[in-house]
N, C-alpha and C. Protein backbone atom coordinates (compact mmCIF):
# COMPACT_ATOMS: atom_id res chain seq x y z
N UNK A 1 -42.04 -37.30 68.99
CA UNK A 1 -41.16 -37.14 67.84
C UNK A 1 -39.80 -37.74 68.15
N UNK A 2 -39.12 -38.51 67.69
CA UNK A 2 -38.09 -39.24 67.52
C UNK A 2 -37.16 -39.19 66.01
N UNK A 3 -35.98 -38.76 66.35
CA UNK A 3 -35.13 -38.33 65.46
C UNK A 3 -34.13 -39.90 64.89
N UNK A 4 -34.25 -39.35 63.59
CA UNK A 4 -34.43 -41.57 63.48
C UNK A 4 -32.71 -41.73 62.86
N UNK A 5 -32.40 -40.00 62.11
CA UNK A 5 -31.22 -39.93 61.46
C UNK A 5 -30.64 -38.77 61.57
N UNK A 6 -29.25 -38.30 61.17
CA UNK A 6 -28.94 -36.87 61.20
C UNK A 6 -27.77 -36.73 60.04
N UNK A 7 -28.17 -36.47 58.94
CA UNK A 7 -26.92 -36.80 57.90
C UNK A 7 -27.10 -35.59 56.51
N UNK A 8 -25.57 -34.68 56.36
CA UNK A 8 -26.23 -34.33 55.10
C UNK A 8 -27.58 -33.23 54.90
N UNK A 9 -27.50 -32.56 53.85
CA UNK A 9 -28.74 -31.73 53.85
C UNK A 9 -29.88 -32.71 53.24
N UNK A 10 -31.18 -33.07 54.06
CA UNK A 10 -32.14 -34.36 53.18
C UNK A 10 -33.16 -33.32 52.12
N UNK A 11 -33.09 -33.69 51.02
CA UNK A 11 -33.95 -33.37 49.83
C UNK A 11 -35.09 -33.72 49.72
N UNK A 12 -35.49 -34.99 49.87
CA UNK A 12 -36.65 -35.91 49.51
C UNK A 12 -36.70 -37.06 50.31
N UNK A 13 -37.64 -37.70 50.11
CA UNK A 13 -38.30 -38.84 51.41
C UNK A 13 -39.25 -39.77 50.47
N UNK A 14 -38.81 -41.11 50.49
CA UNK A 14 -39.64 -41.73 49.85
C UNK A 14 -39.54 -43.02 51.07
N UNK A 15 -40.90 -44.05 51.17
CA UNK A 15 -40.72 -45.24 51.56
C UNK A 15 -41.62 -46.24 51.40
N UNK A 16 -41.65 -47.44 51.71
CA UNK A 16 -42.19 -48.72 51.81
C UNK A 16 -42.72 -49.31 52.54
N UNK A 17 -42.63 -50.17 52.51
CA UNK A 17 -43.52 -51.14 54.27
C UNK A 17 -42.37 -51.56 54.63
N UNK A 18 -41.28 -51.67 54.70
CA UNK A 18 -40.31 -52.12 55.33
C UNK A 18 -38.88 -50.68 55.14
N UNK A 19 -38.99 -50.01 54.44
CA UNK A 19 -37.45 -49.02 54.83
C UNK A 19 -38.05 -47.34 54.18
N UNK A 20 -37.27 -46.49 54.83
CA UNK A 20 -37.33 -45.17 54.23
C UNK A 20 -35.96 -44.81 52.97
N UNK A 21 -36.58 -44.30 51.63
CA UNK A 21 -35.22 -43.64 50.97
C UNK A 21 -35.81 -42.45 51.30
N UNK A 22 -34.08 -41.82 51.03
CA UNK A 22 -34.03 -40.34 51.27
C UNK A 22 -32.90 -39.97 50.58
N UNK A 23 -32.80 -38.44 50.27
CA UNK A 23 -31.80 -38.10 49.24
C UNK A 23 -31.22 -37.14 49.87
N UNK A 24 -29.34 -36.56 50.04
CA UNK A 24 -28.71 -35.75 50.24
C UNK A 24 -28.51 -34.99 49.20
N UNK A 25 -28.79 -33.60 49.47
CA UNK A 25 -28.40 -32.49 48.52
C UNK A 25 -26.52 -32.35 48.86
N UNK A 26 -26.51 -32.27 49.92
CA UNK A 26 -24.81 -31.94 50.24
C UNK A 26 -23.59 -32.59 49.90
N UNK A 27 -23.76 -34.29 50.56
CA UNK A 27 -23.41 -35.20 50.14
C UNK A 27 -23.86 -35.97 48.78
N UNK A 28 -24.86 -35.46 48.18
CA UNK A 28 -25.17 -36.31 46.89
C UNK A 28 -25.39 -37.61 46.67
N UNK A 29 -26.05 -38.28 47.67
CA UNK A 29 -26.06 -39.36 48.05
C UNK A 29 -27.71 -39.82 48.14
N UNK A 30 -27.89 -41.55 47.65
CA UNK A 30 -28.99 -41.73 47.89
C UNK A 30 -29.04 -42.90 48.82
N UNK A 31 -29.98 -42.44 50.32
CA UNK A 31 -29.70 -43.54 51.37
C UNK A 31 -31.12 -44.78 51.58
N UNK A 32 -30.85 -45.43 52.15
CA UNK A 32 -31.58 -46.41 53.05
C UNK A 32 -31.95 -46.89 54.06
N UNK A 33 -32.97 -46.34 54.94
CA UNK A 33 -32.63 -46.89 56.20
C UNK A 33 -34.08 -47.55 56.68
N UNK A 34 -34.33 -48.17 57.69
CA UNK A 34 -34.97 -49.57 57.96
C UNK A 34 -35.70 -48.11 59.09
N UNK A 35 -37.58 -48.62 59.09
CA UNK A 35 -38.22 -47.54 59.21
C UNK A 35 -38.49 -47.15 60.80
N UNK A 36 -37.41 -48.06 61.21
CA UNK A 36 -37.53 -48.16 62.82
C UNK A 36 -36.41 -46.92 63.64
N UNK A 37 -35.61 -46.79 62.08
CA UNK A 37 -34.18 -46.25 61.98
C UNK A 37 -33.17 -47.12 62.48
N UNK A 38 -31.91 -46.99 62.87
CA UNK A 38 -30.55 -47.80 62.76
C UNK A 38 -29.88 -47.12 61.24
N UNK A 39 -28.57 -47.70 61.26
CA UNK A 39 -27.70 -46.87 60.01
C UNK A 39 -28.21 -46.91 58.89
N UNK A 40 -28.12 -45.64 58.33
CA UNK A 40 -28.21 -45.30 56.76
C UNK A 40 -27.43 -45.50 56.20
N UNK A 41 -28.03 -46.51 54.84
CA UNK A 41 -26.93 -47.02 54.64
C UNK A 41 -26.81 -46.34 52.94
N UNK A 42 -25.77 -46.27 52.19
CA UNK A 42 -25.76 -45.62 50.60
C UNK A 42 -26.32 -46.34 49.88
N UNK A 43 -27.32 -46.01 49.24
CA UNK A 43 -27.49 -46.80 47.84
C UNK A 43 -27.08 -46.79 46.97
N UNK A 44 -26.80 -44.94 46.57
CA UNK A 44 -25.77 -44.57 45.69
C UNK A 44 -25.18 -43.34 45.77
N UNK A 45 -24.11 -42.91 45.27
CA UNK A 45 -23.34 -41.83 45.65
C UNK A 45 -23.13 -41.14 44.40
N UNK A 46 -22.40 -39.74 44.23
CA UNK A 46 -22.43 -39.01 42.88
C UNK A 46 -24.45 -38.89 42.51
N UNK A 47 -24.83 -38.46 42.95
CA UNK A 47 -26.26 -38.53 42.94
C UNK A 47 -26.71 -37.72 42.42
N UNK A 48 -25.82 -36.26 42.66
CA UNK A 48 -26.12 -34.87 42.31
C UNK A 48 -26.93 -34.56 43.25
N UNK A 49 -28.34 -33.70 43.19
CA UNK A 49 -28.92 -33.06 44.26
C UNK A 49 -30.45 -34.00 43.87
N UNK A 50 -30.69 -34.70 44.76
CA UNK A 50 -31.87 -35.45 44.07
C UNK A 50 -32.89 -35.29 45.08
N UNK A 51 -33.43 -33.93 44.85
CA UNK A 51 -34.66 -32.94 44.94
C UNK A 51 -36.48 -34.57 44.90
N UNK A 52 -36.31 -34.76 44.21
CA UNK A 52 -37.50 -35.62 44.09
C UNK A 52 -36.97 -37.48 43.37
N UNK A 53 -38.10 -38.45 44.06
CA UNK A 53 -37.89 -39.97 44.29
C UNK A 53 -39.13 -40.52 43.78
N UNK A 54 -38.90 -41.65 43.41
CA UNK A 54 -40.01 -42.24 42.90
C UNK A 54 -39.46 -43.89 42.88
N UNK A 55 -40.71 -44.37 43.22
CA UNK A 55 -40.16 -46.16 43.48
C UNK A 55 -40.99 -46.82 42.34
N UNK A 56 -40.70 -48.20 42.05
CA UNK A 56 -41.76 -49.45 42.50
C UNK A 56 -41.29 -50.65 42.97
N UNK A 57 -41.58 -51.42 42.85
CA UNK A 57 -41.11 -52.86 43.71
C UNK A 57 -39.46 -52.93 44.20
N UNK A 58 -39.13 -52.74 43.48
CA UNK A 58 -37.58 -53.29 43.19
C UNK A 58 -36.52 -52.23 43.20
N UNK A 59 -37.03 -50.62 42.76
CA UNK A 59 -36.04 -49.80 42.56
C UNK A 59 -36.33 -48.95 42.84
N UNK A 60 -35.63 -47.41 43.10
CA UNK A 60 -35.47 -46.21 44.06
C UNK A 60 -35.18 -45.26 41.98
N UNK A 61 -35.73 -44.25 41.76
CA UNK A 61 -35.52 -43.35 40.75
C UNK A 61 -35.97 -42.46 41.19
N UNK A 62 -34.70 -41.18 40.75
CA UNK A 62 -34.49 -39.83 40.99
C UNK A 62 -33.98 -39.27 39.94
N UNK A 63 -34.00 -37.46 40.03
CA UNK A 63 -33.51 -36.66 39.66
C UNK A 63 -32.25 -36.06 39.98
N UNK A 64 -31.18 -35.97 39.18
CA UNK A 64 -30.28 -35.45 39.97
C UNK A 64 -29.95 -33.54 39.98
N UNK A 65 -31.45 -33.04 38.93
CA UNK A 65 -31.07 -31.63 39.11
C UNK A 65 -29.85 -31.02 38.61
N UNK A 66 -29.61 -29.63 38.24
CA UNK A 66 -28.52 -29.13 37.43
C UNK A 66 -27.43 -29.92 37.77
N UNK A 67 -27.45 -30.17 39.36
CA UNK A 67 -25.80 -30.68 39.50
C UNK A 67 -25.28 -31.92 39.00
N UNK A 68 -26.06 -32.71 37.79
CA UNK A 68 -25.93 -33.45 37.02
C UNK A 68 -26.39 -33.30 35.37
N UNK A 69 -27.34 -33.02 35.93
CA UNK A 69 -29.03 -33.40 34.46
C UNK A 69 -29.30 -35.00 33.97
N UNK A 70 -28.84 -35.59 35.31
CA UNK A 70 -29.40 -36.94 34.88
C UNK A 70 -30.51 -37.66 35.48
N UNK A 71 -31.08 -38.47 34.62
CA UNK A 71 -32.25 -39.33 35.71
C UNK A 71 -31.84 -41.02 35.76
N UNK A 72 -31.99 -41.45 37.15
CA UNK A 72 -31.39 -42.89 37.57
C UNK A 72 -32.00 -43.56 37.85
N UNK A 73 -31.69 -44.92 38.38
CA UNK A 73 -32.23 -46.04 39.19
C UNK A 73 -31.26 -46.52 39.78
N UNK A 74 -31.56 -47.19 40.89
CA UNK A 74 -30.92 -48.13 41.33
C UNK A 74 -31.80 -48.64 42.54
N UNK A 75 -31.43 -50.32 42.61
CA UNK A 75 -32.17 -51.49 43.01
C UNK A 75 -32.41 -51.17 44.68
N UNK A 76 -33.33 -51.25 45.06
CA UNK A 76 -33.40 -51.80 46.47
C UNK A 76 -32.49 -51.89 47.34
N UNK A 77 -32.00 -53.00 46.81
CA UNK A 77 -31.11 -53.98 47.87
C UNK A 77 -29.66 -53.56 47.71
N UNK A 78 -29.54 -52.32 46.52
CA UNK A 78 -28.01 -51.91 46.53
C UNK A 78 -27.50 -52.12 44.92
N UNK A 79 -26.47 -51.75 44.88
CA UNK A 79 -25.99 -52.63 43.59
C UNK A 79 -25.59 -50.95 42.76
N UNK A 80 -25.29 -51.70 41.07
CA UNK A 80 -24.74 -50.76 40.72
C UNK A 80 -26.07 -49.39 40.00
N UNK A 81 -25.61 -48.35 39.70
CA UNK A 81 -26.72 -46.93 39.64
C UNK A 81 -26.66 -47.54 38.28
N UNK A 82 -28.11 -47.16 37.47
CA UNK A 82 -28.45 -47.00 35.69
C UNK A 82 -28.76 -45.71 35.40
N UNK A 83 -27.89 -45.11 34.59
CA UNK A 83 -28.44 -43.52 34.35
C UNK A 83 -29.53 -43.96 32.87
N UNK A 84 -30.63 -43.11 33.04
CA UNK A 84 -31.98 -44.19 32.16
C UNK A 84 -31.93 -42.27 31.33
N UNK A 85 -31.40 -41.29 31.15
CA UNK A 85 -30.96 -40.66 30.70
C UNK A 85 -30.26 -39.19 31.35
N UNK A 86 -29.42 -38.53 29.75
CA UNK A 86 -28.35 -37.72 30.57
C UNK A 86 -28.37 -36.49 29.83
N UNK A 87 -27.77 -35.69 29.95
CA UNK A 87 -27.96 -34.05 29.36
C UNK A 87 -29.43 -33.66 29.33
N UNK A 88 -30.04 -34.21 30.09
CA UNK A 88 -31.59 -33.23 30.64
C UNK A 88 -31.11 -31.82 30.79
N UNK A 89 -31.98 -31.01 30.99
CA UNK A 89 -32.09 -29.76 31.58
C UNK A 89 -33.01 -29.30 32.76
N UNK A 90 -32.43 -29.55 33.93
CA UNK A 90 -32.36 -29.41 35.29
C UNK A 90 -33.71 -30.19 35.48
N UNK A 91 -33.44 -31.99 35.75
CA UNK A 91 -34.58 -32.73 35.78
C UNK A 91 -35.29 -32.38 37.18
N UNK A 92 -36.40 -32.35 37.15
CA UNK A 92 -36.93 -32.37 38.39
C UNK A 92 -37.67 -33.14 38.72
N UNK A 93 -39.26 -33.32 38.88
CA UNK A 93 -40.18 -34.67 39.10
C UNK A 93 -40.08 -35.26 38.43
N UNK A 94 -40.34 -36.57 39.08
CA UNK A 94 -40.40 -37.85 38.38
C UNK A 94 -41.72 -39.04 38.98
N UNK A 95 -41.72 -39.83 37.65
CA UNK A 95 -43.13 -41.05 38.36
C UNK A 95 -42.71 -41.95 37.45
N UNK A 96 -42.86 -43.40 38.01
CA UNK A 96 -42.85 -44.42 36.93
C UNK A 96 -44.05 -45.60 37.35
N UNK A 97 -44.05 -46.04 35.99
CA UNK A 97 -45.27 -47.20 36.09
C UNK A 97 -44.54 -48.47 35.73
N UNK A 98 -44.96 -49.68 34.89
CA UNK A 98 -44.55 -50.44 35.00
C UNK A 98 -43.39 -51.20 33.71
N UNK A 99 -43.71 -49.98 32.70
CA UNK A 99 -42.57 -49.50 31.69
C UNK A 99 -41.59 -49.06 31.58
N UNK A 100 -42.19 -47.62 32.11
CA UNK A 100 -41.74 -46.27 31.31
C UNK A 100 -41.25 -45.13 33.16
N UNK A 101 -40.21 -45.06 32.90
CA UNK A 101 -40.19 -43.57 33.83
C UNK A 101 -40.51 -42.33 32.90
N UNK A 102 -41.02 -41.48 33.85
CA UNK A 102 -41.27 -40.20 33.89
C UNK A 102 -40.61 -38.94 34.22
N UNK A 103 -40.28 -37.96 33.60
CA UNK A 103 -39.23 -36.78 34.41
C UNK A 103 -39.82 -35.67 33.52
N UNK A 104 -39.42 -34.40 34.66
CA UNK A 104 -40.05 -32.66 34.18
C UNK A 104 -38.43 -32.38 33.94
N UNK A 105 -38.79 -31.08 33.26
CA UNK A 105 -37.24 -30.61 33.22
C UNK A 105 -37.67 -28.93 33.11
N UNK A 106 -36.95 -28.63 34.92
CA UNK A 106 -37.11 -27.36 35.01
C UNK A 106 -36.37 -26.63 33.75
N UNK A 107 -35.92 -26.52 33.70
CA UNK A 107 -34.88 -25.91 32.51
C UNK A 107 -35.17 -25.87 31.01
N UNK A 108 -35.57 -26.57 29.98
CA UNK A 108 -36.24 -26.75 28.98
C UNK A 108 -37.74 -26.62 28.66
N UNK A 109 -38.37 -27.20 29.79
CA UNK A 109 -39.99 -26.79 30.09
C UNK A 109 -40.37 -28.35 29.60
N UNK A 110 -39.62 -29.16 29.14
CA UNK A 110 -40.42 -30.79 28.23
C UNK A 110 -40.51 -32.08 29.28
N UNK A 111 -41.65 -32.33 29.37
CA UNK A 111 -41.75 -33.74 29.98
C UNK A 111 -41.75 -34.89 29.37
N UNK A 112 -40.40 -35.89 29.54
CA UNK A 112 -40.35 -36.90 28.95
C UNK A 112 -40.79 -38.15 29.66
N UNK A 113 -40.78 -39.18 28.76
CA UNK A 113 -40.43 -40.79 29.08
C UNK A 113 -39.46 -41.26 28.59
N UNK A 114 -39.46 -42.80 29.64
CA UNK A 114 -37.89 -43.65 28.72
C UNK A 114 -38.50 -44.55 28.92
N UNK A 115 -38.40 -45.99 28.24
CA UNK A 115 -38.37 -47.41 28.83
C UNK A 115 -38.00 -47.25 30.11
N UNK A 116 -37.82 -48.31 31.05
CA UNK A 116 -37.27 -48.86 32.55
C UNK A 116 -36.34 -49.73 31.85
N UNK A 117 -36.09 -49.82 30.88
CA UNK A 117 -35.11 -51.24 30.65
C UNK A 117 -34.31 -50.62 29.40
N UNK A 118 -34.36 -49.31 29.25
CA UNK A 118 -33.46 -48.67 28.60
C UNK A 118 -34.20 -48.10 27.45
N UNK A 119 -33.70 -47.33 26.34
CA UNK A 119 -34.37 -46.52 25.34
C UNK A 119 -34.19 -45.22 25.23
N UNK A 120 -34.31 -44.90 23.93
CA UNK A 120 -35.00 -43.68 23.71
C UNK A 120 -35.98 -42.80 24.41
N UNK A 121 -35.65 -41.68 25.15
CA UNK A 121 -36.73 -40.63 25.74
C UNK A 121 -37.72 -40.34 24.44
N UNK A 122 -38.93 -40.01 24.93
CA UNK A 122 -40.01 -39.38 24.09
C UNK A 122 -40.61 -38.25 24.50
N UNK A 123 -40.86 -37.54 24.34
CA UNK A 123 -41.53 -35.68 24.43
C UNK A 123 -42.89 -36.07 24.54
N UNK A 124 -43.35 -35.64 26.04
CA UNK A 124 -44.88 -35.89 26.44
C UNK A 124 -45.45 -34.56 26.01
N UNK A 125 -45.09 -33.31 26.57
CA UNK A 125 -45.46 -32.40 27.07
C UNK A 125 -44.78 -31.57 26.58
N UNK A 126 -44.72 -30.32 26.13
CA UNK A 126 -43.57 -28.94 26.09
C UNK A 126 -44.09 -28.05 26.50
N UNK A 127 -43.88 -27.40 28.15
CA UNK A 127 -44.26 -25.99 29.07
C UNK A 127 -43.49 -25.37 28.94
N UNK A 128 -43.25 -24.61 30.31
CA UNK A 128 -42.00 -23.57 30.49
C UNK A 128 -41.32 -24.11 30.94
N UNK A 129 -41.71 -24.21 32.57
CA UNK A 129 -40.45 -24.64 33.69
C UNK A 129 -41.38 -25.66 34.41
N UNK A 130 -41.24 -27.15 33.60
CA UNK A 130 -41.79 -28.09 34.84
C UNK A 130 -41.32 -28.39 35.86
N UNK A 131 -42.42 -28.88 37.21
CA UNK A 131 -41.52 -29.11 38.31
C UNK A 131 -42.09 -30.54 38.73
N UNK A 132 -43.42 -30.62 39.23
CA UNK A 132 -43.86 -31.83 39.85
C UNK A 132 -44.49 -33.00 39.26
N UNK A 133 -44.27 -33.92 39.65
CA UNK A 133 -45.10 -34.89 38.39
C UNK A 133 -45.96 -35.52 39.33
N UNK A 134 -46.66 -36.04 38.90
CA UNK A 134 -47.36 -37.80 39.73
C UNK A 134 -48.23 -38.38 38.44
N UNK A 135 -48.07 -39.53 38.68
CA UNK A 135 -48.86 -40.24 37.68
C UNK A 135 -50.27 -41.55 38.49
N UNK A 136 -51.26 -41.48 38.35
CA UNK A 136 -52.56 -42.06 38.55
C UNK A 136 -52.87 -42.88 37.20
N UNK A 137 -52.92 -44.10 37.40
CA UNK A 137 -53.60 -44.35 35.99
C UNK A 137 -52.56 -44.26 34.88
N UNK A 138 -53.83 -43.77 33.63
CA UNK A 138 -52.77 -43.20 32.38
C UNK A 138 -52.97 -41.99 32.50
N UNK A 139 -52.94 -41.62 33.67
CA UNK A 139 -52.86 -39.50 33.14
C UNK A 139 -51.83 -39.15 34.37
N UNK A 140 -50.74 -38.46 33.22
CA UNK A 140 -49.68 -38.05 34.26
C UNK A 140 -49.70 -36.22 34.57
N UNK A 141 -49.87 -36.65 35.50
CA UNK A 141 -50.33 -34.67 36.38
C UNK A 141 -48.86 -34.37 36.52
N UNK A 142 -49.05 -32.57 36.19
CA UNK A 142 -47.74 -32.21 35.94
C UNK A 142 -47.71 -30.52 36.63
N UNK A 143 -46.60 -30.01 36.82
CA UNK A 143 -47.08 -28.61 37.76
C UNK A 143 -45.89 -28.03 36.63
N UNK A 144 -46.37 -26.77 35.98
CA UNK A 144 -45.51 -25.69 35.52
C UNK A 144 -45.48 -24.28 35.87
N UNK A 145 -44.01 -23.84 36.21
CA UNK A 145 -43.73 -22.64 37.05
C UNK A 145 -43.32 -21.63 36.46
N UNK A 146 -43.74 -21.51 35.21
CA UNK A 146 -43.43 -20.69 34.40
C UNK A 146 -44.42 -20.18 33.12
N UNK A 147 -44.67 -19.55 31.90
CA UNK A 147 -45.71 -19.65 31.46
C UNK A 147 -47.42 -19.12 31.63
N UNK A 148 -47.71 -20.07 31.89
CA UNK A 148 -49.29 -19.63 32.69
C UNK A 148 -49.53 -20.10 33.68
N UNK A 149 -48.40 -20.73 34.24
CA UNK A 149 -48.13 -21.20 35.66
C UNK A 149 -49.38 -22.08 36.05
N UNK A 150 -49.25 -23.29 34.92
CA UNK A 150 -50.03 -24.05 34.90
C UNK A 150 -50.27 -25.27 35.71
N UNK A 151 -51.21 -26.22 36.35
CA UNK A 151 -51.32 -27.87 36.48
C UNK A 151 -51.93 -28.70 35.19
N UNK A 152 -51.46 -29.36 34.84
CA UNK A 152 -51.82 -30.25 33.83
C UNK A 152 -52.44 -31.54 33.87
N UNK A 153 -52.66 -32.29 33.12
CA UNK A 153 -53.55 -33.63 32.91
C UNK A 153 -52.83 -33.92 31.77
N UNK A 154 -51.84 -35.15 31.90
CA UNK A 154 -51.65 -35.78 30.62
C UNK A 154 -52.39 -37.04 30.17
N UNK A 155 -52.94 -37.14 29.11
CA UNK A 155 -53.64 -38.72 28.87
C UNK A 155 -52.74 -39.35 27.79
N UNK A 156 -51.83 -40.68 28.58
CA UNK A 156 -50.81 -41.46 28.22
C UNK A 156 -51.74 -41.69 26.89
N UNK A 157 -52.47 -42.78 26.99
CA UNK A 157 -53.46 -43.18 26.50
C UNK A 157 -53.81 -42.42 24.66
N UNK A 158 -54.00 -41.61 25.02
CA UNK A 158 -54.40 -40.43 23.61
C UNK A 158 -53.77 -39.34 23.32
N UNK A 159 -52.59 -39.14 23.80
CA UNK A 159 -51.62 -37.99 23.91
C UNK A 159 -52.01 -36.79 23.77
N UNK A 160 -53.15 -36.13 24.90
CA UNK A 160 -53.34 -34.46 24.64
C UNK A 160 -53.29 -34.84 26.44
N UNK A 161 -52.90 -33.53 26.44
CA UNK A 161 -53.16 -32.57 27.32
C UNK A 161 -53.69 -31.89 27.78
N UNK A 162 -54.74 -31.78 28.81
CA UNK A 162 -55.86 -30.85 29.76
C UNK A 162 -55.27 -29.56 30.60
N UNK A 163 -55.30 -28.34 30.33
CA UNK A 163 -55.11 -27.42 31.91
C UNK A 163 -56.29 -27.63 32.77
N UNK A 164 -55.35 -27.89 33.92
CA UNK A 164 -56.76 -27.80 34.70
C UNK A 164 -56.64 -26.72 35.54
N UNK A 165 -55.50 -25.85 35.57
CA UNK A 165 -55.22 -24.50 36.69
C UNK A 165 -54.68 -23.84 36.16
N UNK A 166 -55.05 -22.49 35.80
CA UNK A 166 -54.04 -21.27 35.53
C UNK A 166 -53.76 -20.40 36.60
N UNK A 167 -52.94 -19.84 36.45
CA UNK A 167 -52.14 -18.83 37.48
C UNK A 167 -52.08 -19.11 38.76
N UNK A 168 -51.15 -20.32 38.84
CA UNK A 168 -51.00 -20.62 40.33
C UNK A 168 -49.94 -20.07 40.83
N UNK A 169 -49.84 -19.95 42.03
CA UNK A 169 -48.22 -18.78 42.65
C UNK A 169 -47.11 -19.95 43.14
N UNK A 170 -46.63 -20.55 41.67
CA UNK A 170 -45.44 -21.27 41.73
C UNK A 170 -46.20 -22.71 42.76
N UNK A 171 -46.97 -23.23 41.52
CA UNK A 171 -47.15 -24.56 41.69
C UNK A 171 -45.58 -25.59 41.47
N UNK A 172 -45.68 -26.52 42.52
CA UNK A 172 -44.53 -27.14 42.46
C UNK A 172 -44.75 -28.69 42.75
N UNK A 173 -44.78 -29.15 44.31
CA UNK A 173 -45.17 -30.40 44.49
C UNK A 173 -46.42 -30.79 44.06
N UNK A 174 -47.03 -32.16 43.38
CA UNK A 174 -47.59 -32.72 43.06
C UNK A 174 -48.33 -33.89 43.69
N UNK A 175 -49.54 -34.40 44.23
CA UNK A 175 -49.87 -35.80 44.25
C UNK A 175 -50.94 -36.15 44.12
N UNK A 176 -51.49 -37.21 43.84
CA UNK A 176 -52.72 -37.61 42.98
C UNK A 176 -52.90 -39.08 43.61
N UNK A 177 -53.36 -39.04 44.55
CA UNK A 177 -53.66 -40.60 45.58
C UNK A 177 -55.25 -41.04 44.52
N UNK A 178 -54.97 -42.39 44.31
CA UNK A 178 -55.56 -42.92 44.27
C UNK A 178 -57.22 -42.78 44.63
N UNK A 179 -58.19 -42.60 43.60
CA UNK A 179 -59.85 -42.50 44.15
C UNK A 179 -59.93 -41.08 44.83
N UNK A 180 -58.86 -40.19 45.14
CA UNK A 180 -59.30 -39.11 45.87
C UNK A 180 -58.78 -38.00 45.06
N UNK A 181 -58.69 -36.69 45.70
CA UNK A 181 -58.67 -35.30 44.79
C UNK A 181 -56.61 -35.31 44.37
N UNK A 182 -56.69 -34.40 43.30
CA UNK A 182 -55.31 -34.00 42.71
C UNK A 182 -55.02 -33.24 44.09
N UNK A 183 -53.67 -33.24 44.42
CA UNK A 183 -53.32 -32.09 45.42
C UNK A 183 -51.86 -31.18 45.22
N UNK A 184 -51.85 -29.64 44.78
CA UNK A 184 -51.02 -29.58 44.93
C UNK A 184 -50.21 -28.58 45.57
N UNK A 185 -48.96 -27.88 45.71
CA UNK A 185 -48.71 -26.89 47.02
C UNK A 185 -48.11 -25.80 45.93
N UNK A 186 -48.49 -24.71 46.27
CA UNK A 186 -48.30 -23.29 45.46
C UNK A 186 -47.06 -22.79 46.52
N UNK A 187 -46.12 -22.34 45.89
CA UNK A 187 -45.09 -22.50 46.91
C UNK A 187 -45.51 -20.47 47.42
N UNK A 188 -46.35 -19.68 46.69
CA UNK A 188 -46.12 -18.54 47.04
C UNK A 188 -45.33 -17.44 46.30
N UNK A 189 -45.18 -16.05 46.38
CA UNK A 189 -44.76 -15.06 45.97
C UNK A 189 -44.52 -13.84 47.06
N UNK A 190 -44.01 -12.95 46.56
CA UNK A 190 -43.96 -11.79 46.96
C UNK A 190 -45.28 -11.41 47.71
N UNK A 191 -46.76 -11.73 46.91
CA UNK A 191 -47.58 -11.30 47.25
C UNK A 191 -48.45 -12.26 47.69
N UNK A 192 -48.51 -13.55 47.83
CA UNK A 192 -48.90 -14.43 48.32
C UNK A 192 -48.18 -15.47 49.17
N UNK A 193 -49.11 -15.76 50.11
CA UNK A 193 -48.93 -17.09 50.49
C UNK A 193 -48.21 -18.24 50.33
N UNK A 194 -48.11 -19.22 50.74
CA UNK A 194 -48.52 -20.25 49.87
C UNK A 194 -49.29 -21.35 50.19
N UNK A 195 -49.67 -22.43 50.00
CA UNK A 195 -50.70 -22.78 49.68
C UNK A 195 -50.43 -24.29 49.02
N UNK A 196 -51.64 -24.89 50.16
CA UNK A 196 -52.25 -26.43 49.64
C UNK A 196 -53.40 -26.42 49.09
N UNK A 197 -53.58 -26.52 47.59
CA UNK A 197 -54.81 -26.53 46.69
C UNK A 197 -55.08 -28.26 46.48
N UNK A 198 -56.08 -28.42 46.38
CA UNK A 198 -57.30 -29.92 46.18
C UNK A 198 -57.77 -29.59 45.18
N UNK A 199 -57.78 -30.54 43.70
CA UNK A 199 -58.70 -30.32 42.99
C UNK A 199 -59.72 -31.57 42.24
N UNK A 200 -60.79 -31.56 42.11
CA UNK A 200 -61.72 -32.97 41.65
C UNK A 200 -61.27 -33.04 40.63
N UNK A 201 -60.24 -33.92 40.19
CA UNK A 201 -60.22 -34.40 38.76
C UNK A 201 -60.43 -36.12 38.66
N UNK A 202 -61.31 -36.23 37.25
CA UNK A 202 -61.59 -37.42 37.29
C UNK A 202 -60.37 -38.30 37.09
């Protein structure tokens, strides 16, 4: 084990074939660093608390959580932040494809979209308290912590919605790899555990 950085309280961890992002809750900051480690460098600052990351080619998007309610981008290689929207209610997961980002909003319970190149948000979903997203395909999997403390199945495609789990003990993180099972982590209760659940969804 080799300690690659030491900065800041880290939130989230995302990376590439060539660098790790990572997000400061303390500092509010979203960093960069080369996966060998050497300096972290800012991508962007005023970040708020950005709890969860999501890439594709070119750009780094997060949540910045109550201590904003906004959801962002910004490029790779640096440059200036795009807030892609603002007065959310306490955004939390996020996924994007080759359009549209994705975001939960603990606070309101609604999972939206936006363009990537700007727009109008649209209302996927309305739960309690979403938290995790991932998107496979056209079905964006979603974890709610409130309610019937549900996992979901969204189909982009035909706009309904599947439960596929009731009463989980504070389902939260989300991921859905490619050809293999949904996976997600029940963070636990008073009276439980918590817990890494697998489930076969097509």
């Amino acid at each position: 084990m080799a300690t690659l950085v030491e900065v800041g309280y880290l939130l989230s961890l995302i990376g590439d074939a060539t660098s790790l992002y990572f997000g400061d809750g303390d500092g509010h900051n979203i960093y960069k660093m080369a996966l060998d480690g050497g300096e972290a460098v800012v991508l962007a600052s005023d970040a708020g608390k950005p709890e969860h990351l999501a890439q594709d080619a070119e750009h780094i998007y997060w949540t910045g959580g109550s201590a904003t309610n906004k959801v962002y981008k910004v490029a790779k290689s640096g440059g200036e932040v795009t807030v892609i929207a603002e007065n959310e209610a306490e955004p939390a997961g996020i996924a994007v494809d080759s359009e549209f980002v994705y975001w939960a909003n603990a606070g309101d319970g609604g999972v939206f979209k936006a363009p990537i190149a700007g727009g109008a948000k649209t209302l996927i979903h309305q739960g309690g308290s979403m938290a995790g997203l991932a998107l496979r395909g056209s079905t964006l999997f979603s974890t709610d912590t409130s309610r019937n403390r549900s996992v979901n199945a969204h189909d982009l495609e035909s706009d309904t919605t599947v439960v596929l789990a009731l009463g989980q003990h504070f389902a939260w993180r989300i991921v859905a790899p490619e050809g293999q099972d949904v996976f997600w982590t029940n963070g636990g209760d008073y009276h439980f555990e918590g817990q890494v659940v697998a489930y076969r969804a097509p």
